[in-house]
N, C-alpha and C. Protein backbone atom coordinates (compact mmCIF):
# COMPACT_ATOMS: atom_id res chain seq x y z
N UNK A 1 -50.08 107.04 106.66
CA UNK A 1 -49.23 107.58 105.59
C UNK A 1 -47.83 107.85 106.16
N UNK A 2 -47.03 107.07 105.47
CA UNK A 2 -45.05 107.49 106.18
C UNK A 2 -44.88 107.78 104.76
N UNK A 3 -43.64 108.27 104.88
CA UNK A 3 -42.36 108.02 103.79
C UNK A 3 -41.73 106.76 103.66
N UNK A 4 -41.30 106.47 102.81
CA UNK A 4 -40.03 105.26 102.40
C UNK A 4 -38.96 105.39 102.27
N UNK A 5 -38.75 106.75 101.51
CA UNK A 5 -37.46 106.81 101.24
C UNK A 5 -37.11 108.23 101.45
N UNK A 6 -35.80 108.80 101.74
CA UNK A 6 -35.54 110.19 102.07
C UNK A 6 -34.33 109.94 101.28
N UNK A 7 -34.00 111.17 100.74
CA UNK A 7 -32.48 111.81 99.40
C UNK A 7 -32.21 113.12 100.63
N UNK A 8 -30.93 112.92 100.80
CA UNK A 8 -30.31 114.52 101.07
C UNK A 8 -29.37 114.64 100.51
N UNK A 9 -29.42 115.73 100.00
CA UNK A 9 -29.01 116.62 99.01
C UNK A 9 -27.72 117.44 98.84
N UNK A 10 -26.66 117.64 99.04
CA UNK A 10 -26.08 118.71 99.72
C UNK A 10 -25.94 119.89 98.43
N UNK A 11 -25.90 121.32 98.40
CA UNK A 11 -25.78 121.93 97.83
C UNK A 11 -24.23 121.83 97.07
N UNK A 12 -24.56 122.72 96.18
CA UNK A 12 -22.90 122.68 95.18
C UNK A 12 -21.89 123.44 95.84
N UNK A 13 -20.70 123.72 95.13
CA UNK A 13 -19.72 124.28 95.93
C UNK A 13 -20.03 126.31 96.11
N UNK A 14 -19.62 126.67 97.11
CA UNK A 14 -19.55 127.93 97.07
C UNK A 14 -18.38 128.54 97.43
N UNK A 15 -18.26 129.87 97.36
CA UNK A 15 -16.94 131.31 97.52
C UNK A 15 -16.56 130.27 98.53
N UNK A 16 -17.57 130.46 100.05
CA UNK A 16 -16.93 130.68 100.61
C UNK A 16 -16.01 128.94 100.90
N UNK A 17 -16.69 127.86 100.52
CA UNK A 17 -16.16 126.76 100.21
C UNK A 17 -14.99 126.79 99.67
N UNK A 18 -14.16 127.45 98.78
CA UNK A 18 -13.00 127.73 98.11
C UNK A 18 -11.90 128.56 98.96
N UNK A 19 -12.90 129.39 99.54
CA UNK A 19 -11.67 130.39 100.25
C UNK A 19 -11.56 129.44 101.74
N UNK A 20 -12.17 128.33 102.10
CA UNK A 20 -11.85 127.76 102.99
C UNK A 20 -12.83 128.70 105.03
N UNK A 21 -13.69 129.23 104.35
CA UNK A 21 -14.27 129.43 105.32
C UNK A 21 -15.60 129.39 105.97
N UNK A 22 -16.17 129.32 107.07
CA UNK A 22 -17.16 128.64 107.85
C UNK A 22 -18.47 129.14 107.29
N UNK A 23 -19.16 128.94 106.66
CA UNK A 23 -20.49 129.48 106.50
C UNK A 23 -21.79 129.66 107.65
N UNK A 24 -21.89 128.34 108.16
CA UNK A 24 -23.12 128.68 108.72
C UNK A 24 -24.03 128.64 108.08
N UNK A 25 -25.21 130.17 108.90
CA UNK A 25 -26.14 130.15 108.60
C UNK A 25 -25.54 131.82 107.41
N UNK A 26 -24.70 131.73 107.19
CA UNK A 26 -24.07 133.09 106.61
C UNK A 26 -24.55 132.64 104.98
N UNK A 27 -25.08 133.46 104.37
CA UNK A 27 -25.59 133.20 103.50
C UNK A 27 -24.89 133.46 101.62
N UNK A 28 -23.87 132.56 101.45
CA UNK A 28 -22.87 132.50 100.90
C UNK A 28 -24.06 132.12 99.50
N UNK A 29 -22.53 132.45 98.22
CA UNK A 29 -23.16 132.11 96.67
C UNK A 29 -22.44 130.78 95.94
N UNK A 30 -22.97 129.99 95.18
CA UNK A 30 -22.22 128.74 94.40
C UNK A 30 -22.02 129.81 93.55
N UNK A 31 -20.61 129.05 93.38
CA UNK A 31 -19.45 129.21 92.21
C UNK A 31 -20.17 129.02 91.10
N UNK A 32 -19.34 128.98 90.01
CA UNK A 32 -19.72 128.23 88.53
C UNK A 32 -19.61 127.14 89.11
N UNK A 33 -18.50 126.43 89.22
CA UNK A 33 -18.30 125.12 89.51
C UNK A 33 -19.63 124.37 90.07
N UNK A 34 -20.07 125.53 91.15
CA UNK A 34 -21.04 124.46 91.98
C UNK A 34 -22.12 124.69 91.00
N UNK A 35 -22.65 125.51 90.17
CA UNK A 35 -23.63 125.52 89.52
C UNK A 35 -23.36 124.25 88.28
N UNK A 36 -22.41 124.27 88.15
CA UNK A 36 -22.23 122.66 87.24
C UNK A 36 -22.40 121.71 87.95
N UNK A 37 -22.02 121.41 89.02
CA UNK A 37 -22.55 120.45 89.79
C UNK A 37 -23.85 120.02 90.15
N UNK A 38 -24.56 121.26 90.40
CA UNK A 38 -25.69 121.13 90.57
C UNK A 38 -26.74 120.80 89.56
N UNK A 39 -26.17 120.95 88.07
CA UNK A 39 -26.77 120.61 86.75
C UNK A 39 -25.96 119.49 86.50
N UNK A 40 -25.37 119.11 86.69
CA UNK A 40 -25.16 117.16 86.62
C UNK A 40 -25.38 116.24 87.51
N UNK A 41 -25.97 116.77 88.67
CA UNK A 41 -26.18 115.87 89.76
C UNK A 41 -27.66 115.82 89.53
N UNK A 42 -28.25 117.14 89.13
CA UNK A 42 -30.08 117.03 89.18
C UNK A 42 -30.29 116.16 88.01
N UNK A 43 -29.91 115.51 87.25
CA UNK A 43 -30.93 113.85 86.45
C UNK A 43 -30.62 113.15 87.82
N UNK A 44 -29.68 112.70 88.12
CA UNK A 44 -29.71 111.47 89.14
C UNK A 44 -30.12 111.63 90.55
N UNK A 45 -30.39 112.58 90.85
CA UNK A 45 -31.54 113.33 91.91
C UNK A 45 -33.29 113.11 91.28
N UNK A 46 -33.48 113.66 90.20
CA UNK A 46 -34.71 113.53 89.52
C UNK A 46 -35.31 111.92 89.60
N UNK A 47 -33.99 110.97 89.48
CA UNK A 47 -34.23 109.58 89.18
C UNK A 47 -34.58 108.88 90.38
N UNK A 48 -35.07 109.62 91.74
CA UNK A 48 -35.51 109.29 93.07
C UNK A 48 -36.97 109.44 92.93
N UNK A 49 -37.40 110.20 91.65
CA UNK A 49 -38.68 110.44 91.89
C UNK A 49 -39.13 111.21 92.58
N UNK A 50 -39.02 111.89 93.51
CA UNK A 50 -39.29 112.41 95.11
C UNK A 50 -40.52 113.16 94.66
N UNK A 51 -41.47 112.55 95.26
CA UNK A 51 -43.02 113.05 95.36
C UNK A 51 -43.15 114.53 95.78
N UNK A 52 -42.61 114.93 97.04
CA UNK A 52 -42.52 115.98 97.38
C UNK A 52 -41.09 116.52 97.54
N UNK A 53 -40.68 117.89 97.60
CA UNK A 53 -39.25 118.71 97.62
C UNK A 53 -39.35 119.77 98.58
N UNK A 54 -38.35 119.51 99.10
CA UNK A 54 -38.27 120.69 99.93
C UNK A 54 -36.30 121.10 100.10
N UNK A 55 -36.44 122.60 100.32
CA UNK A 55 -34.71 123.10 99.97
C UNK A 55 -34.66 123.80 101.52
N UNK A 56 -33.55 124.07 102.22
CA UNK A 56 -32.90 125.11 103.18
C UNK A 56 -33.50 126.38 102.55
N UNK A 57 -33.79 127.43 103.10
CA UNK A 57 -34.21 129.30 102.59
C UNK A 57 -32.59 129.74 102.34
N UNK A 58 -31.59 128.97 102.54
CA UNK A 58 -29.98 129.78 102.40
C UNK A 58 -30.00 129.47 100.74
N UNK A 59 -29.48 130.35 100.10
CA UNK A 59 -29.32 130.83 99.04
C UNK A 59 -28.36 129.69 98.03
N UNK A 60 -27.22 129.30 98.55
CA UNK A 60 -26.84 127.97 98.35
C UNK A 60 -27.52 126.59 97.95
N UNK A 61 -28.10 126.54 98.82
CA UNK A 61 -29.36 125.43 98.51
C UNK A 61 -30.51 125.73 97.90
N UNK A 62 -31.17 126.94 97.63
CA UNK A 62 -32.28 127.07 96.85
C UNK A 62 -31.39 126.91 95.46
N UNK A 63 -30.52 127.74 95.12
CA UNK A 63 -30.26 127.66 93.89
C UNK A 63 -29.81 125.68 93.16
N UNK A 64 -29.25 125.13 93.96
CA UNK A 64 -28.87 123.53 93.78
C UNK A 64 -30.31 123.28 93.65
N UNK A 65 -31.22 123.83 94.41
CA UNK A 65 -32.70 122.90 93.86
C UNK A 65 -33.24 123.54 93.03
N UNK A 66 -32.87 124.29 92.17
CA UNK A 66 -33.67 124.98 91.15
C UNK A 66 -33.09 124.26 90.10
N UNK A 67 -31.95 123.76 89.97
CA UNK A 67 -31.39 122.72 89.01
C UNK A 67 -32.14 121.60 88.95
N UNK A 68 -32.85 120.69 89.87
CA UNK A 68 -33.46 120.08 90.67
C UNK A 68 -34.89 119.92 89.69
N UNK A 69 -35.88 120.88 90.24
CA UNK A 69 -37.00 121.82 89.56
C UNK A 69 -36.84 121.72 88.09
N UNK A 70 -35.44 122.05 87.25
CA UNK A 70 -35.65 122.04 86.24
C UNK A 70 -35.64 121.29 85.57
N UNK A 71 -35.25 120.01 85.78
CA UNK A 71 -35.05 118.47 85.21
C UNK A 71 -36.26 118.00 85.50
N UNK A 72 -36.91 118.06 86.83
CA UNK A 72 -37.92 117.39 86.86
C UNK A 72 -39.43 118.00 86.73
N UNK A 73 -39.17 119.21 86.90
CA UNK A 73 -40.65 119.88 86.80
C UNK A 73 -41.28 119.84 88.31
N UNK A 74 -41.06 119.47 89.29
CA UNK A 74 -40.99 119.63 91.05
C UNK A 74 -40.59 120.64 91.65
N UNK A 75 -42.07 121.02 92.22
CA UNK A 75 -41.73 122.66 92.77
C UNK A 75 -40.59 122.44 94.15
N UNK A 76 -40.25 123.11 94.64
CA UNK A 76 -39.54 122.66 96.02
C UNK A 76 -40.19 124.11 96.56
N UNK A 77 -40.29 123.56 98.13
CA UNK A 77 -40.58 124.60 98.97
C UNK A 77 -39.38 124.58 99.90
N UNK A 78 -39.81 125.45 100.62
CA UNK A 78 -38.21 126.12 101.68
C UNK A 78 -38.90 126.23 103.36
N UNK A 79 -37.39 125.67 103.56
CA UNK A 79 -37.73 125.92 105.31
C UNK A 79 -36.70 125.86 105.67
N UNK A 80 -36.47 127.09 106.72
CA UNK A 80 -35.30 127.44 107.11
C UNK A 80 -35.21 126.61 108.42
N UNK A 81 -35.82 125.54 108.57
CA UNK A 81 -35.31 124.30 109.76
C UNK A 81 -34.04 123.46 109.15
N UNK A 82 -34.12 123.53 107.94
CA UNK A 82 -32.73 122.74 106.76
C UNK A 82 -31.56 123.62 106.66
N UNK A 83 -31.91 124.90 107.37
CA UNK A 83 -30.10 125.72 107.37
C UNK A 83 -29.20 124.72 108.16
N UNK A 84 -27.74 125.27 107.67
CA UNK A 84 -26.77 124.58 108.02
C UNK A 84 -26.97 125.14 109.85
N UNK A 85 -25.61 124.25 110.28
CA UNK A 85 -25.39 124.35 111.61
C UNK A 85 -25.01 125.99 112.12
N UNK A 86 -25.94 126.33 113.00
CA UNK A 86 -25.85 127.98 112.95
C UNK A 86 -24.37 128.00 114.22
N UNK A 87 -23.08 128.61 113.56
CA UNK A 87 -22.23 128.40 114.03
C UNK A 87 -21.50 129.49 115.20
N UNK A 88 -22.23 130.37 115.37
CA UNK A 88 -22.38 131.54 116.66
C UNK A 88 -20.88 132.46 115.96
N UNK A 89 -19.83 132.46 116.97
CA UNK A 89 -19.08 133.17 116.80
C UNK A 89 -17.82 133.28 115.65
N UNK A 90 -18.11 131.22 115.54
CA UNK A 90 -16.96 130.93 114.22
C UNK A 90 -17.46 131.51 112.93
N UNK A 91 -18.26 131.97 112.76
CA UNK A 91 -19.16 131.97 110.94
C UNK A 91 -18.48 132.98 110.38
N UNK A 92 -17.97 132.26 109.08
CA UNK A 92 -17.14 133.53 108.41
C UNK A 92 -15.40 133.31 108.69
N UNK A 93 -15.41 133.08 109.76
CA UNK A 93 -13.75 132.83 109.89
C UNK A 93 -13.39 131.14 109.45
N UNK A 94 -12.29 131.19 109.24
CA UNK A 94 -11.36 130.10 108.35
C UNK A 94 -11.02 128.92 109.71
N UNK A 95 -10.81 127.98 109.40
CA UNK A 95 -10.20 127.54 110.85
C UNK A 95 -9.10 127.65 111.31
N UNK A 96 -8.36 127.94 110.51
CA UNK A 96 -7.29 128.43 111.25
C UNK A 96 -6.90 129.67 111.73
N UNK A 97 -8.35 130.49 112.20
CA UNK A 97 -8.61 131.55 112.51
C UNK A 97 -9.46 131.00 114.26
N UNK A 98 -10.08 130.36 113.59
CA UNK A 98 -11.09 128.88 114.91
C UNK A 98 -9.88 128.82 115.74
N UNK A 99 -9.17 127.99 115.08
CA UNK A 99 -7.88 127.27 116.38
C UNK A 99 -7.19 128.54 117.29
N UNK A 100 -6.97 129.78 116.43
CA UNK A 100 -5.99 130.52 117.20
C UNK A 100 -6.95 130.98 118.16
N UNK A 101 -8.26 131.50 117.71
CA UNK A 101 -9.02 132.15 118.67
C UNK A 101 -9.34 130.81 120.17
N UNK A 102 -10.10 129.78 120.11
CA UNK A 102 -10.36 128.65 120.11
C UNK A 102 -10.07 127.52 120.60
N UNK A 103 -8.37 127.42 120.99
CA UNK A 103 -7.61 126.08 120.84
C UNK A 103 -8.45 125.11 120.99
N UNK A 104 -8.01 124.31 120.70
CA UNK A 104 -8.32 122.42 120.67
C UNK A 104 -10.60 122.75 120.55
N UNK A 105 -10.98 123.84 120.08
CA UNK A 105 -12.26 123.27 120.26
C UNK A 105 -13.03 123.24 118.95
N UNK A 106 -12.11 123.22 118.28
CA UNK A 106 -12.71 122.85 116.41
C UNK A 106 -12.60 121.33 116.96
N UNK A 107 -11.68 120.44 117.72
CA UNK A 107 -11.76 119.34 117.62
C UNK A 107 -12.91 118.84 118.44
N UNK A 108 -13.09 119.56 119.49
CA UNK A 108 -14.14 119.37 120.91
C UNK A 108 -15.62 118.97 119.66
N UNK A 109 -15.65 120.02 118.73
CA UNK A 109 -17.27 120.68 118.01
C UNK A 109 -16.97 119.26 117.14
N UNK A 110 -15.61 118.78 116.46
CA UNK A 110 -16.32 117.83 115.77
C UNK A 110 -16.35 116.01 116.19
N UNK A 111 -15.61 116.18 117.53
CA UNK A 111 -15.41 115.16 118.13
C UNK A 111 -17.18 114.29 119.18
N UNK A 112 -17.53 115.86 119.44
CA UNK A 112 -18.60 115.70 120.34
C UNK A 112 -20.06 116.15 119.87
N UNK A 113 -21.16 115.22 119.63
CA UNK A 113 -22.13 116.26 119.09
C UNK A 113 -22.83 117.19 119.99
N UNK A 114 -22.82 116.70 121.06
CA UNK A 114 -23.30 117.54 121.83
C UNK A 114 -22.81 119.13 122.45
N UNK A 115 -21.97 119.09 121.58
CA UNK A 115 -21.12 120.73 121.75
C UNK A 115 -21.40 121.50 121.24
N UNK A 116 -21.44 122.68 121.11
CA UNK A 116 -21.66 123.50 120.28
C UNK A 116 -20.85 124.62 120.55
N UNK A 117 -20.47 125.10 119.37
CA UNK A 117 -19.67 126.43 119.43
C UNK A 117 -20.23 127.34 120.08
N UNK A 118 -19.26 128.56 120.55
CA UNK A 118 -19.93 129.90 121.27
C UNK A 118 -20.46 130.80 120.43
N UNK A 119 -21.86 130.82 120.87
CA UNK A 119 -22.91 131.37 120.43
C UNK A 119 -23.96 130.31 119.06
N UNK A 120 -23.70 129.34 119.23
CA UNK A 120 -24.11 128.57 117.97
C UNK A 120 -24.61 127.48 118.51
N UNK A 121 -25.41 126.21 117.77
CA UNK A 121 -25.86 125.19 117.84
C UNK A 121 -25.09 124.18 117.53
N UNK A 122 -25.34 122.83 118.63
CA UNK A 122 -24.64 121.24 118.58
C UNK A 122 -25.33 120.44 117.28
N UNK A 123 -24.68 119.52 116.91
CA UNK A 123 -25.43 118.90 116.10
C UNK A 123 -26.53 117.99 116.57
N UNK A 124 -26.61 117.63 117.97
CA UNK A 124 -27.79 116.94 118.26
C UNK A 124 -28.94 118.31 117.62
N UNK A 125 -28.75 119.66 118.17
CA UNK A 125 -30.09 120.33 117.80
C UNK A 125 -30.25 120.87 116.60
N UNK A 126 -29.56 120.59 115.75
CA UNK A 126 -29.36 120.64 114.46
C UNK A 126 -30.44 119.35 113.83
N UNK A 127 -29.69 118.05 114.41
CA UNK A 127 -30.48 116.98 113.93
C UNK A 127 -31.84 117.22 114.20
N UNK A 128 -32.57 117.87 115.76
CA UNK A 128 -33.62 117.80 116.07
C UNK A 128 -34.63 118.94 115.15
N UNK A 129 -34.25 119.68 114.59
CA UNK A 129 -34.61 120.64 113.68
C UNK A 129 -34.97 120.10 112.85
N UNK A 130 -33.91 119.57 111.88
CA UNK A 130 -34.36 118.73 111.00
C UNK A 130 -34.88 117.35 111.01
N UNK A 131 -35.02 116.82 112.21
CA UNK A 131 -36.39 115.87 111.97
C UNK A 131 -37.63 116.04 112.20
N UNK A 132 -37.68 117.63 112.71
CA UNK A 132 -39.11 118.00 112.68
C UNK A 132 -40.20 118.01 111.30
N UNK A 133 -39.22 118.57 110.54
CA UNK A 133 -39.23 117.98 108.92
C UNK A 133 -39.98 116.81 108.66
N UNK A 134 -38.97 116.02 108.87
CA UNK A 134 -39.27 114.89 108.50
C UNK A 134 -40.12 114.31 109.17
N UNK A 135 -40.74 114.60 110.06
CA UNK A 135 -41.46 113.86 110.95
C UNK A 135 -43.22 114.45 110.08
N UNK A 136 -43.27 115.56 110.14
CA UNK A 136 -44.03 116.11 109.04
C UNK A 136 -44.45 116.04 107.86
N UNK A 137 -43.40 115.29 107.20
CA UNK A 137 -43.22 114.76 105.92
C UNK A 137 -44.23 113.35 106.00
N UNK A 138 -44.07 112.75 107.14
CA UNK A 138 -44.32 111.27 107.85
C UNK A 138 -45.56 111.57 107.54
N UNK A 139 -46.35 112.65 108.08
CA UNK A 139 -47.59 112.42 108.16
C UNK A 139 -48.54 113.01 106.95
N UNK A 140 -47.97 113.43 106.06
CA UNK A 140 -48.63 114.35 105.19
C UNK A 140 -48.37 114.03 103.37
N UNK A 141 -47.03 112.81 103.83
CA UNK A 141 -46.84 111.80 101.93
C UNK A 141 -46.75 110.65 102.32
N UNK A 142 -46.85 109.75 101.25
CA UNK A 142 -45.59 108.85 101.27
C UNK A 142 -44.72 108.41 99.87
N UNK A 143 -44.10 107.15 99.90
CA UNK A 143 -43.45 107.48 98.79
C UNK A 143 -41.52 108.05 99.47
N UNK A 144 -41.01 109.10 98.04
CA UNK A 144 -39.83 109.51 98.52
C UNK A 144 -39.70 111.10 98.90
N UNK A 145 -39.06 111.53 99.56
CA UNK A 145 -38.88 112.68 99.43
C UNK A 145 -37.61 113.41 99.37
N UNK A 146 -36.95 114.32 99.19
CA UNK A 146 -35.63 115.23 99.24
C UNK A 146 -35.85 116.32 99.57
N UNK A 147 -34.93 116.18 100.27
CA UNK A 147 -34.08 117.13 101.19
C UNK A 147 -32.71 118.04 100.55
N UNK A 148 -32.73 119.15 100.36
CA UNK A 148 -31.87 119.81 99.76
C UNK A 148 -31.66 120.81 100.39
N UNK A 149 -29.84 120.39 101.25
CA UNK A 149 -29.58 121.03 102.48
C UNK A 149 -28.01 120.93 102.48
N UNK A 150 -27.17 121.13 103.93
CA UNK A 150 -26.35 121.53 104.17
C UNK A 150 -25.56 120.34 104.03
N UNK A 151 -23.89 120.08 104.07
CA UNK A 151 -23.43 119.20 104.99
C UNK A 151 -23.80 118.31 106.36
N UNK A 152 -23.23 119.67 107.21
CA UNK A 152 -23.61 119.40 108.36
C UNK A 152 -25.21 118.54 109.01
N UNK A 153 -25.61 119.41 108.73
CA UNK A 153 -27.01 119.05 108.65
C UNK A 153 -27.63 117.77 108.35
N UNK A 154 -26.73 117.47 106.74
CA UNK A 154 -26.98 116.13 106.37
C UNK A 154 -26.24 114.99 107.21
N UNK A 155 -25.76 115.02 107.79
CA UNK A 155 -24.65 114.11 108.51
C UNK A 155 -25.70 114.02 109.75
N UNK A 156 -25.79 115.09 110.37
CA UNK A 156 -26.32 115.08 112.16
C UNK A 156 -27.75 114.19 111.86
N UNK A 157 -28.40 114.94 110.67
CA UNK A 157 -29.87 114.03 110.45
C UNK A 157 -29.71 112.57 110.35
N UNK A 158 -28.98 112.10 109.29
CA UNK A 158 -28.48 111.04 108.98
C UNK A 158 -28.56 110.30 110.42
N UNK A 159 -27.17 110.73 111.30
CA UNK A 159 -27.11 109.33 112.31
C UNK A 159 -28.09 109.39 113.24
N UNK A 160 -28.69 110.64 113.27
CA UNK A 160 -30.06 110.61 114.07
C UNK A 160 -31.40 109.68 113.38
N UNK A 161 -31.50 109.75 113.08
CA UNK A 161 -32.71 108.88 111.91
C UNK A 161 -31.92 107.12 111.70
N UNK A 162 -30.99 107.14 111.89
CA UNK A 162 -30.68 105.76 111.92
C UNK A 162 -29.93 105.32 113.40
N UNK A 163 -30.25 106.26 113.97
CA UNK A 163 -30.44 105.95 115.51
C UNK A 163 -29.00 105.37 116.08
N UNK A 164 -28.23 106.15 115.58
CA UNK A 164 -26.76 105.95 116.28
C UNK A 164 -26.40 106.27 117.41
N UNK A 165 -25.72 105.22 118.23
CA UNK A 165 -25.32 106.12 119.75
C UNK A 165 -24.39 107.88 119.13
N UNK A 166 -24.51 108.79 120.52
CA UNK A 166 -24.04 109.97 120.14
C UNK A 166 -22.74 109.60 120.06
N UNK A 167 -21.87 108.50 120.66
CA UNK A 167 -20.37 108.52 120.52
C UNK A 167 -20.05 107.95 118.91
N UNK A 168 -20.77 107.38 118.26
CA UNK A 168 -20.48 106.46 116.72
C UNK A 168 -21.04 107.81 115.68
N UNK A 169 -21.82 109.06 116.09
CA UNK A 169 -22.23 109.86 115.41
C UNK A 169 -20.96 110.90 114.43
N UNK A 170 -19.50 111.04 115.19
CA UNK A 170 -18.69 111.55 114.31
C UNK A 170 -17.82 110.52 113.39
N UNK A 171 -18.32 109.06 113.64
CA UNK A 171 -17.89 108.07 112.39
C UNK A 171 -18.63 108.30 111.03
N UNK A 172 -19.82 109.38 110.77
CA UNK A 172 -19.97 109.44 109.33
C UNK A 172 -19.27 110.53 108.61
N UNK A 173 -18.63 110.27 108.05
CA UNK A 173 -17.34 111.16 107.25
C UNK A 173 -18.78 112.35 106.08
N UNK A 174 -18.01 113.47 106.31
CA UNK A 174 -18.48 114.34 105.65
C UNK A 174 -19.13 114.02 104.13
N UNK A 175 -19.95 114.79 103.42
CA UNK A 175 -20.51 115.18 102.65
C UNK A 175 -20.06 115.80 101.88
N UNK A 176 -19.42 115.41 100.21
CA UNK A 176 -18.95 116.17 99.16
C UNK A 176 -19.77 117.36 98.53
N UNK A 177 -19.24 118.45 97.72
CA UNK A 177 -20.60 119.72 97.34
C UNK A 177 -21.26 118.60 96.61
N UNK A 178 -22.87 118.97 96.17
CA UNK A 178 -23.46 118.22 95.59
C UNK A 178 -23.80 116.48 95.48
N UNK A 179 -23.18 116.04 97.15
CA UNK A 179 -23.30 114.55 96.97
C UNK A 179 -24.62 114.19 97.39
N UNK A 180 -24.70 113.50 98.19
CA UNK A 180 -26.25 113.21 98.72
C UNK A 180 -26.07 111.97 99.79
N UNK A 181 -26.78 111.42 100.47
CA UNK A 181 -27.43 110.53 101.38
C UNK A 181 -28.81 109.66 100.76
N UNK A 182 -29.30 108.46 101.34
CA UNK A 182 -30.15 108.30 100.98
C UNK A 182 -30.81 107.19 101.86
N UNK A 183 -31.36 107.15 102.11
CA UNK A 183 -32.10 106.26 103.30
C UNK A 183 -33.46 105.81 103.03
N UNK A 184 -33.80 104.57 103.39
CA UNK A 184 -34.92 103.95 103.41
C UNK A 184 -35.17 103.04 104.55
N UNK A 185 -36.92 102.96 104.50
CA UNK A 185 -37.89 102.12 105.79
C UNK A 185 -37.24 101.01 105.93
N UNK A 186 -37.28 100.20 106.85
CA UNK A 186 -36.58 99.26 106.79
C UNK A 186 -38.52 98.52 106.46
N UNK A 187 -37.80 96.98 105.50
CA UNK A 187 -38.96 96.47 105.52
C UNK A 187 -39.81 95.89 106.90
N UNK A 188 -38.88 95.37 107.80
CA UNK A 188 -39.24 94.84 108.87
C UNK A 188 -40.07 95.02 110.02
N UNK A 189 -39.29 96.71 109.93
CA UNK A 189 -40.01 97.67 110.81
C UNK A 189 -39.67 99.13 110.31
N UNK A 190 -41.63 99.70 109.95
CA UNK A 190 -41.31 100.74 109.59
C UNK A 190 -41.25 101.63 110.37
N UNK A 191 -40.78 101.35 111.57
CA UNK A 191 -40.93 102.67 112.34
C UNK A 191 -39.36 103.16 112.05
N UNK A 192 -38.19 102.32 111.50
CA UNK A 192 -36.66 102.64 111.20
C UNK A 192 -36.22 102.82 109.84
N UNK A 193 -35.38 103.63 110.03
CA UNK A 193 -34.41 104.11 108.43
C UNK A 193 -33.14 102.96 108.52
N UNK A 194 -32.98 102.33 107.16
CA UNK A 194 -31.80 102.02 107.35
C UNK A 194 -31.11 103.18 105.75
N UNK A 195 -29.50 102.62 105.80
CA UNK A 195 -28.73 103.25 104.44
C UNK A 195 -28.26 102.54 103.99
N UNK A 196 -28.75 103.66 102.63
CA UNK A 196 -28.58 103.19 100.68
C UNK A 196 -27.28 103.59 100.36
N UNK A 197 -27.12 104.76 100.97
CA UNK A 197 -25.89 105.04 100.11
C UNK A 197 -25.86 106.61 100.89
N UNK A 198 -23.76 106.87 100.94
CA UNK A 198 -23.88 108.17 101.91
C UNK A 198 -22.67 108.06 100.99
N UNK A 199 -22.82 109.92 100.50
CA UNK A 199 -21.77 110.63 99.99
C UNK A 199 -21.41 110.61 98.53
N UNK A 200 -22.89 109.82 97.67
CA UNK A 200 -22.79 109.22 96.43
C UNK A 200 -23.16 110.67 95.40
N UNK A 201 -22.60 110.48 94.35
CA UNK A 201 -22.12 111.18 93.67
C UNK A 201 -22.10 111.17 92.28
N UNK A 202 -22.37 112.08 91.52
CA UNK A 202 -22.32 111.82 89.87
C UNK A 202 -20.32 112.43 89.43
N UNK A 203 -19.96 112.03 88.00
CA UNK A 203 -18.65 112.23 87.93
C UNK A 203 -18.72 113.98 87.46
N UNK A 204 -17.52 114.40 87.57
CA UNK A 204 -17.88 115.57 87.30
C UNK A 204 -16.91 115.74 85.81
């Protein structure tokens, strides 16, 4: 029993998304905005089918999958292995709060995955978190599943699961609120993901 196909999800917009500052694992609220987002993106989320659901425990992302839930009637469960990148000392501050404290290492954190901020996690162990997930997922469905999670998160998983060297890993450009990822087995060999589509999006 594998999976075929994996959806990630990213939650809608929130406060602290607007005021321009670092969330983390800081447990921030969607706007209206993002709650509209999250109710026009869940039909074309629903239209994956996803056998099984699962959301981040951050408050952000449960609520985007309860939009989710309500289109399709799919319970989602929670695991806090899908929080965003736990960002140690930056969380909460703006970056241009990062740089002054910081210099040049907002660029170091997004240049290198293997870095990680002070007191916080790299995105390699970010990715490794969340493929514990998925690796779990591997053995227990098959079919599709979603993931309803962070940015970050979605990005580090992403080039990990499609097995990118760590230097080509900051060539996948960020994640819009509410966009998604989507990946599938390759037919050839299922032991690999290839990609459907990164950063796709309903209009708003």
């Amino acid at each position: 029993m594998s999976l075929d196909e994996l959806v990630l999800w990213r939650h809608g917009e929130t406060d602290y998304n607007v005021a321009g500052r670092i969330q983390g694992h800081l447990d921030s609220e969607l706007t209206e905005t993002g709650r509209q987002q999250a109710r026009l993106a869940a039909p074309a989320i629903a239209e994956f089918a996803p056998g099984v659901a699962i959301s981040s425990d951050l408050r952000r992302a449960r609520v985007t999958a309860e939009a989710f839930t309500e289109v399709s009637g799919t319970a989602v469960k929670l695991d806090k292995r899908l929080r965003e990148t736990y960002l140690g000392e930056w969380q909460g501050l703006s970056g241009a709060e990062v740089e002054h404290g910081w210099p040049g290492q907002m660029a170091t954190w997004r240049s290198d995955p293997t870095w990680a901020p002070p007191g916080g996690e790299s995105r390699v162990e970010v990715a490794e978190r969340a493929a514990e997930v998925v690796e779990e997922l591997d053995h227990q469905h098959s079919g599709t599943a979603l993931l309803c999670t962070h940015g970050g998160l979605i990005t580090a998983l992403a080039a990990k699961l499609l097995g990118l060297p760590l230097d080509l890993w900051p060539g996948l450009g960020g994640i819009a609120n509410c966009h998604w990822a989507a990946l599938r087995r390759r037919s050839d060999d299922h032991r690999r993901w290839r990609l459907l589509a990164y950063n796709a999006g309903v209009p708003e």
